[in-house]
C-alpha atoms as a PDB file:
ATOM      1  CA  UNK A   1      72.760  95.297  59.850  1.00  0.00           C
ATOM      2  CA  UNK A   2      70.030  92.705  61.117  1.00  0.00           C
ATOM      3  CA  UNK A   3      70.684  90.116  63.858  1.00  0.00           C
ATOM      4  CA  UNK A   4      74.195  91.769  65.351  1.00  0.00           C
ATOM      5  CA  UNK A   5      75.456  89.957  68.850  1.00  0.00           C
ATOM      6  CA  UNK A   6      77.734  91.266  71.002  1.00  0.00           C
ATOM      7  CA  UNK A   7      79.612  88.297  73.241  1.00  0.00           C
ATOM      8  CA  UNK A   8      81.851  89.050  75.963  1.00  0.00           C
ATOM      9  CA  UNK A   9      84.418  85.862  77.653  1.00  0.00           C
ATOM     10  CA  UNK A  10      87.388  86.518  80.177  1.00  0.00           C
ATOM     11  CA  UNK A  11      89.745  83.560  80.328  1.00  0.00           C
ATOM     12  CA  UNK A  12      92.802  83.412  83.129  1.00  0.00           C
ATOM     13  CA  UNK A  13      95.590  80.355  83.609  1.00  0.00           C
ATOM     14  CA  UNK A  14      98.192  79.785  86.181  1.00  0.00           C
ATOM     15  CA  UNK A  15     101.844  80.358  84.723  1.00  0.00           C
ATOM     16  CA  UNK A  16     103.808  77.123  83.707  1.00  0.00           C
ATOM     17  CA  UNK A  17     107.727  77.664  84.638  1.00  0.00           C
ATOM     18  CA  UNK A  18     109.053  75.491  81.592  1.00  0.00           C
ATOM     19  CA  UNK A  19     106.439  75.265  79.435  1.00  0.00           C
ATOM     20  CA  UNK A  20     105.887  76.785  75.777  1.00  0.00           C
ATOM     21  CA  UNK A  21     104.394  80.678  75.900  1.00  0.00           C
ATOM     22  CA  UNK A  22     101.813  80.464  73.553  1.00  0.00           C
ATOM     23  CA  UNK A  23     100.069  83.870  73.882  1.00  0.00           C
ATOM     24  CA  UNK A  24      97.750  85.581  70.693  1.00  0.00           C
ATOM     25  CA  UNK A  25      98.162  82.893  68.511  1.00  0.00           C
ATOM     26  CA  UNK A  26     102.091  82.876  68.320  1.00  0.00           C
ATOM     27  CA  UNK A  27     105.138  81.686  70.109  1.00  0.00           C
ATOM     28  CA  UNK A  28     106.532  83.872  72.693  1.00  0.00           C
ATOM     29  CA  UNK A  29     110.269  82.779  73.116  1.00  0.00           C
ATOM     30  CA  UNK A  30     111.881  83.227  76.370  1.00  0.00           C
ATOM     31  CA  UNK A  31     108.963  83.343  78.869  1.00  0.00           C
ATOM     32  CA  UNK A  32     107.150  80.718  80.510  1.00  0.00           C
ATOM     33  CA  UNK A  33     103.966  79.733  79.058  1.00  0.00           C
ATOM     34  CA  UNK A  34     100.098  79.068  80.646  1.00  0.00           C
ATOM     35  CA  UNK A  35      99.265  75.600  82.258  1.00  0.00           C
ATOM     36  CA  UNK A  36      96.072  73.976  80.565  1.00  0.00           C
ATOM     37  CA  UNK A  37      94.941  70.713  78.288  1.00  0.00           C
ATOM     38  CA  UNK A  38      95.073  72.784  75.424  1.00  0.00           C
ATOM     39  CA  UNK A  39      98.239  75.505  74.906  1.00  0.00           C
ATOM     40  CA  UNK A  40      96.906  77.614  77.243  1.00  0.00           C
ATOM     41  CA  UNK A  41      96.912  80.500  75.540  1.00  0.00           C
ATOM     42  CA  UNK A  42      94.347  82.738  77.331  1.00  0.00           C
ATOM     43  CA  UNK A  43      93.583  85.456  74.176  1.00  0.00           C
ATOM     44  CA  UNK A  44      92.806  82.702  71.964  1.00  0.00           C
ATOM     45  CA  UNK A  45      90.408  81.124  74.300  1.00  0.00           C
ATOM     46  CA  UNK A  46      89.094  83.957  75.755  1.00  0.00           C
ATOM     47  CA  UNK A  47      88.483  85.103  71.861  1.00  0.00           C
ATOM     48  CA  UNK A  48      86.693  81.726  70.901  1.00  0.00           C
ATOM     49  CA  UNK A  49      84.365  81.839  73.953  1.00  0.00           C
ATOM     50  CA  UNK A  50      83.101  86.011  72.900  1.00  0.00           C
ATOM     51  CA  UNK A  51      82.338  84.108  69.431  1.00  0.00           C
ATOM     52  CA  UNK A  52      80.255  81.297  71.023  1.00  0.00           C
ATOM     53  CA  UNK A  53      78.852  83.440  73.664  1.00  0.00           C
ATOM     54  CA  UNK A  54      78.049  85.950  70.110  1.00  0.00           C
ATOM     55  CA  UNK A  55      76.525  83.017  68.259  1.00  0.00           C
ATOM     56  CA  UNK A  56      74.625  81.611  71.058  1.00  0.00           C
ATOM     57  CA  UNK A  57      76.498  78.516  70.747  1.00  0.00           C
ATOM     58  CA  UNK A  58      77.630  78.043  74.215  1.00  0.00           C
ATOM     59  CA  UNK A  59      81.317  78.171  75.761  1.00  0.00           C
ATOM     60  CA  UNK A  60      85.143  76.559  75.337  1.00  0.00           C
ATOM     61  CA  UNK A  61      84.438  73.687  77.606  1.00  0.00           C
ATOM     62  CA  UNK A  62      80.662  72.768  75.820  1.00  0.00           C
ATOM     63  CA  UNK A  63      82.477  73.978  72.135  1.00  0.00           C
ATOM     64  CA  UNK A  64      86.089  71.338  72.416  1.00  0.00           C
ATOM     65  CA  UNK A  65      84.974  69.869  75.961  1.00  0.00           C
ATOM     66  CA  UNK A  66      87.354  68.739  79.054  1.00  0.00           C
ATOM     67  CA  UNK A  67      90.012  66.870  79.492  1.00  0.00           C
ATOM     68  CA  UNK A  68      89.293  65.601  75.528  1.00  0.00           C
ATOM     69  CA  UNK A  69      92.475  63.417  74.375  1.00  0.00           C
ATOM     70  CA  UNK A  70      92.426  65.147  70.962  1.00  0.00           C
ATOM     71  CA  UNK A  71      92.718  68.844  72.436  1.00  0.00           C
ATOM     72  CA  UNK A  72      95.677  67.738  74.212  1.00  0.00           C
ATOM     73  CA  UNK A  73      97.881  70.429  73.585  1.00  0.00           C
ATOM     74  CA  UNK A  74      95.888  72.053  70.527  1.00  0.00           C
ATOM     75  CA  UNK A  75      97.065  75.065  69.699  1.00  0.00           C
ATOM     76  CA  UNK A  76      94.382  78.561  69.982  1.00  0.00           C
ATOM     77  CA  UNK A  77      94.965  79.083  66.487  1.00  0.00           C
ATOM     78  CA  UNK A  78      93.792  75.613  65.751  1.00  0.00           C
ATOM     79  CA  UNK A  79      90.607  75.983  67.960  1.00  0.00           C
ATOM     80  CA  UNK A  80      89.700  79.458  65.895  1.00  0.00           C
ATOM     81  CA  UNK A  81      89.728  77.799  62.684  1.00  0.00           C
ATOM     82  CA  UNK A  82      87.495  74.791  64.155  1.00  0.00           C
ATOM     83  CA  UNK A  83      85.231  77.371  65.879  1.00  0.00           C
ATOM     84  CA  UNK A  84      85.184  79.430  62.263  1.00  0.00           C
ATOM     85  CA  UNK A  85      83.680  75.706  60.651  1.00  0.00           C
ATOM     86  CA  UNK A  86      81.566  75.719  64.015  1.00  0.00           C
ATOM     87  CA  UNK A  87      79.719  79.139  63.208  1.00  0.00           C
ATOM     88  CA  UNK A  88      79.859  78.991  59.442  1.00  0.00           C
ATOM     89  CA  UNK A  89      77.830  75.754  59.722  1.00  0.00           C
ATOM     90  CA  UNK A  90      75.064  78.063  62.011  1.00  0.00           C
ATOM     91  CA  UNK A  91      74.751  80.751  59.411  1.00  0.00           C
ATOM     92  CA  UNK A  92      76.819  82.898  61.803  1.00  0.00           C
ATOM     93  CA  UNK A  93      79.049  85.485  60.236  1.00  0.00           C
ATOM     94  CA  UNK A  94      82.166  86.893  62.854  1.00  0.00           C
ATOM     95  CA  UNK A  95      82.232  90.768  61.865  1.00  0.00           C
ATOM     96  CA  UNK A  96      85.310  91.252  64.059  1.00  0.00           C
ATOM     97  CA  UNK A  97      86.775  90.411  67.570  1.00  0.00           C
ATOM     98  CA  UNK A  98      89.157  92.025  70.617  1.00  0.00           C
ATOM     99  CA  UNK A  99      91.219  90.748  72.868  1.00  0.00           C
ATOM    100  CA  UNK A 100      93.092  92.266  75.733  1.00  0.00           C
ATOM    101  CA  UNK A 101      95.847  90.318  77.285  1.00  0.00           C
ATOM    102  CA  UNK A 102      96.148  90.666  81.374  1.00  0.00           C
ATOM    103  CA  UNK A 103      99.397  90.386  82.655  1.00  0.00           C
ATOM    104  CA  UNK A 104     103.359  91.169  82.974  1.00  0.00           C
ATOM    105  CA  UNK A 105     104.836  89.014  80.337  1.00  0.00           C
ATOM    106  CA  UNK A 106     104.718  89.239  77.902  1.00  0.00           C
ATOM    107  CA  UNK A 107     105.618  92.328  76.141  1.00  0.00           C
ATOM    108  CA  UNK A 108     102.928  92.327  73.418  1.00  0.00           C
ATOM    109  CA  UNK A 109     103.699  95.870  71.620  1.00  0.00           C
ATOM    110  CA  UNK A 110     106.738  94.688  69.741  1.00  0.00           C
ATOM    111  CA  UNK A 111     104.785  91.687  67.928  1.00  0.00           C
ATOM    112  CA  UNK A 112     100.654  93.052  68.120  1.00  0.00           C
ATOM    113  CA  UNK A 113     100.632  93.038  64.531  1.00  0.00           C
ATOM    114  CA  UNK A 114     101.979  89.491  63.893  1.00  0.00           C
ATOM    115  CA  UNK A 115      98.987  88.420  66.559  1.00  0.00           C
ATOM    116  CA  UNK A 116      96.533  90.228  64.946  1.00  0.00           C
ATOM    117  CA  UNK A 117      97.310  88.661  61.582  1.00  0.00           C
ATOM    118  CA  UNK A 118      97.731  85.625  62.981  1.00  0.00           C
ATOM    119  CA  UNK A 119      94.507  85.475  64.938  1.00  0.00           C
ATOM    120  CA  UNK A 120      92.621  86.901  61.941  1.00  0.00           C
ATOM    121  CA  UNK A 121      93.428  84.753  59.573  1.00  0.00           C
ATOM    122  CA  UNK A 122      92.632  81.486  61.676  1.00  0.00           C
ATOM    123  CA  UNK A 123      89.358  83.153  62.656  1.00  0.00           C
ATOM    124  CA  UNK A 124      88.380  84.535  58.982  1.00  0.00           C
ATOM    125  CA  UNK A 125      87.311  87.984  60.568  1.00  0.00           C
ATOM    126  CA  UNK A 126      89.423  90.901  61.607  1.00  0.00           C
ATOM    127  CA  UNK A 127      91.090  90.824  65.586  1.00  0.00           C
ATOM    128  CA  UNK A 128      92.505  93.442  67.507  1.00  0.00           C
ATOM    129  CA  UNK A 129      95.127  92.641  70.282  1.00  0.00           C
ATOM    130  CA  UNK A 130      96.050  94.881  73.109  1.00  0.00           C
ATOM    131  CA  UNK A 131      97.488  94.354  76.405  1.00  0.00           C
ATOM    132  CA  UNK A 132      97.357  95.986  80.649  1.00  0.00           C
ATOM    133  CA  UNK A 133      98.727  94.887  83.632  1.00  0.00           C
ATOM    134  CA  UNK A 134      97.816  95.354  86.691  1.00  0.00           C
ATOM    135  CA  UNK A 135     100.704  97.345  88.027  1.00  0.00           C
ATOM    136  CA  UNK A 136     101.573  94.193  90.052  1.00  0.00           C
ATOM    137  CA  UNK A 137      98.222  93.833  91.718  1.00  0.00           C
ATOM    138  CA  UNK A 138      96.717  90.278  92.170  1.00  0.00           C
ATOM    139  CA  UNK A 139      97.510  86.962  90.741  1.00  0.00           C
ATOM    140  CA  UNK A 140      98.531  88.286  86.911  1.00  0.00           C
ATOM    141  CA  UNK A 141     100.236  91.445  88.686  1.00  0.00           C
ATOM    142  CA  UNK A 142     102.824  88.516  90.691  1.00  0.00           C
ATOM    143  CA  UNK A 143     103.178  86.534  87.810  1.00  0.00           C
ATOM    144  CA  UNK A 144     101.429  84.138  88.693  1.00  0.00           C
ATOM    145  CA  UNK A 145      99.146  83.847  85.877  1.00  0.00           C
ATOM    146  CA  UNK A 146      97.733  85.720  83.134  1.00  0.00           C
ATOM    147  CA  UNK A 147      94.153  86.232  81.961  1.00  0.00           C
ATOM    148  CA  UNK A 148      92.232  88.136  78.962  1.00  0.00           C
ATOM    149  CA  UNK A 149      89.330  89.336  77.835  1.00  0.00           C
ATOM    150  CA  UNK A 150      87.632  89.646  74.505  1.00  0.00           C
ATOM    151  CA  UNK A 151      84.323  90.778  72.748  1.00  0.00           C
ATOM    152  CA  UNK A 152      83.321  89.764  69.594  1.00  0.00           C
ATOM    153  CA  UNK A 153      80.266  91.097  67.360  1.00  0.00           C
ATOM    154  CA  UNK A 154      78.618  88.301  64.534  1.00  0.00           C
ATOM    155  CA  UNK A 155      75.879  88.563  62.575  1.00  0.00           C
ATOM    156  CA  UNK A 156      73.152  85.986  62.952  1.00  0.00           C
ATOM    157  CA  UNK A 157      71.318  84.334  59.844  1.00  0.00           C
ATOM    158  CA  UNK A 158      73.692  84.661  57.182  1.00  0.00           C
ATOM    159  CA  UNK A 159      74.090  81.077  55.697  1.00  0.00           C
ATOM    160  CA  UNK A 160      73.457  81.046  51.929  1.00  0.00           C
ATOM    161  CA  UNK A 161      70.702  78.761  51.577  1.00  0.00           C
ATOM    162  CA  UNK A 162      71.848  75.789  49.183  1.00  0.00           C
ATOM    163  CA  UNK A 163      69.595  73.762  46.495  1.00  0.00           C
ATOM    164  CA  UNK A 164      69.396  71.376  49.133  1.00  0.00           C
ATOM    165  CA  UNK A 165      67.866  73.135  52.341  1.00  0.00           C
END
């Protein structure tokens, strides 16, 4: 294959006692969720920056921007299926992506698969999930926070030109 990019993003928010756990794309009942704008859920984010940083389309913050009323609250899955317009529009194909959750909480084994369906689906390309921690070392290792990292390969120049281009 011609034009294959390899991206690489890390992502990492502070722990929000009270606040919705939105981790890979789903619901995580019972713990506390990630403060940010958006739902703070680092895999998603850290997935949708590999893409950009792929596609040679820049980052999260230059992608949805800051503080944006709009992404109040948006949900990862929501910003994959934007960012799947995003690099359709560039004749950018996403061949597949990983993630790797960073933290304590939470347990990720007993629901990988729904996150990896979840995330693939909204991002039109296959993801794998997979989790470490840090054997309670540093700011994810105390609970204070929880980060990821992803890569993602695309392939660049693969928009079917129309009658119109």
């Amino acid at each position: 294959m011609d034009n294959l990019r390899v991206g690489t993003a890390f992502d990492a928010h502070q722990i929000q006692p009270g606040r919705e756990c939105w981790i890979g794309g789903i619901l995580h009942e019972g713990e506390d969720g990630c403060e940010g704008h958006s739902d703070g859920d680092v895999v998603a984010h850290a997935i949708v920056d590999a893409v950009l940083s792929a596609a040679g389309l820049g980052d999260l913050g230059s992608f949805v921007g800051v503080g944006r009323p709009e992404y109040e609250n948006v949900q990862g899955v929501t910003l994959l299926r934007e960012l799947r317009q995003l690099v359709d529009a560039h004749g950018v194909r996403v061949i597949n992506a990983s993630a790797q959750l960073i933290g304590q909480t939470p347990k990720m084994g007993p629901v990988r698969e729904e996150c990896e369906r979840t995330l693939s689906e909204a991002l039109g390309a296959p993801v794998s999930v997979s989790a470490t921690t840090t054997d309670h070392m540093g700011f994810t290792g105390s609970g204070e926070g929880r980060a990821a990292i992803a890569t993602a390969l695309v392939q660049l120049g693969t928009k079917v030109p129309t009658s119109d281009t």
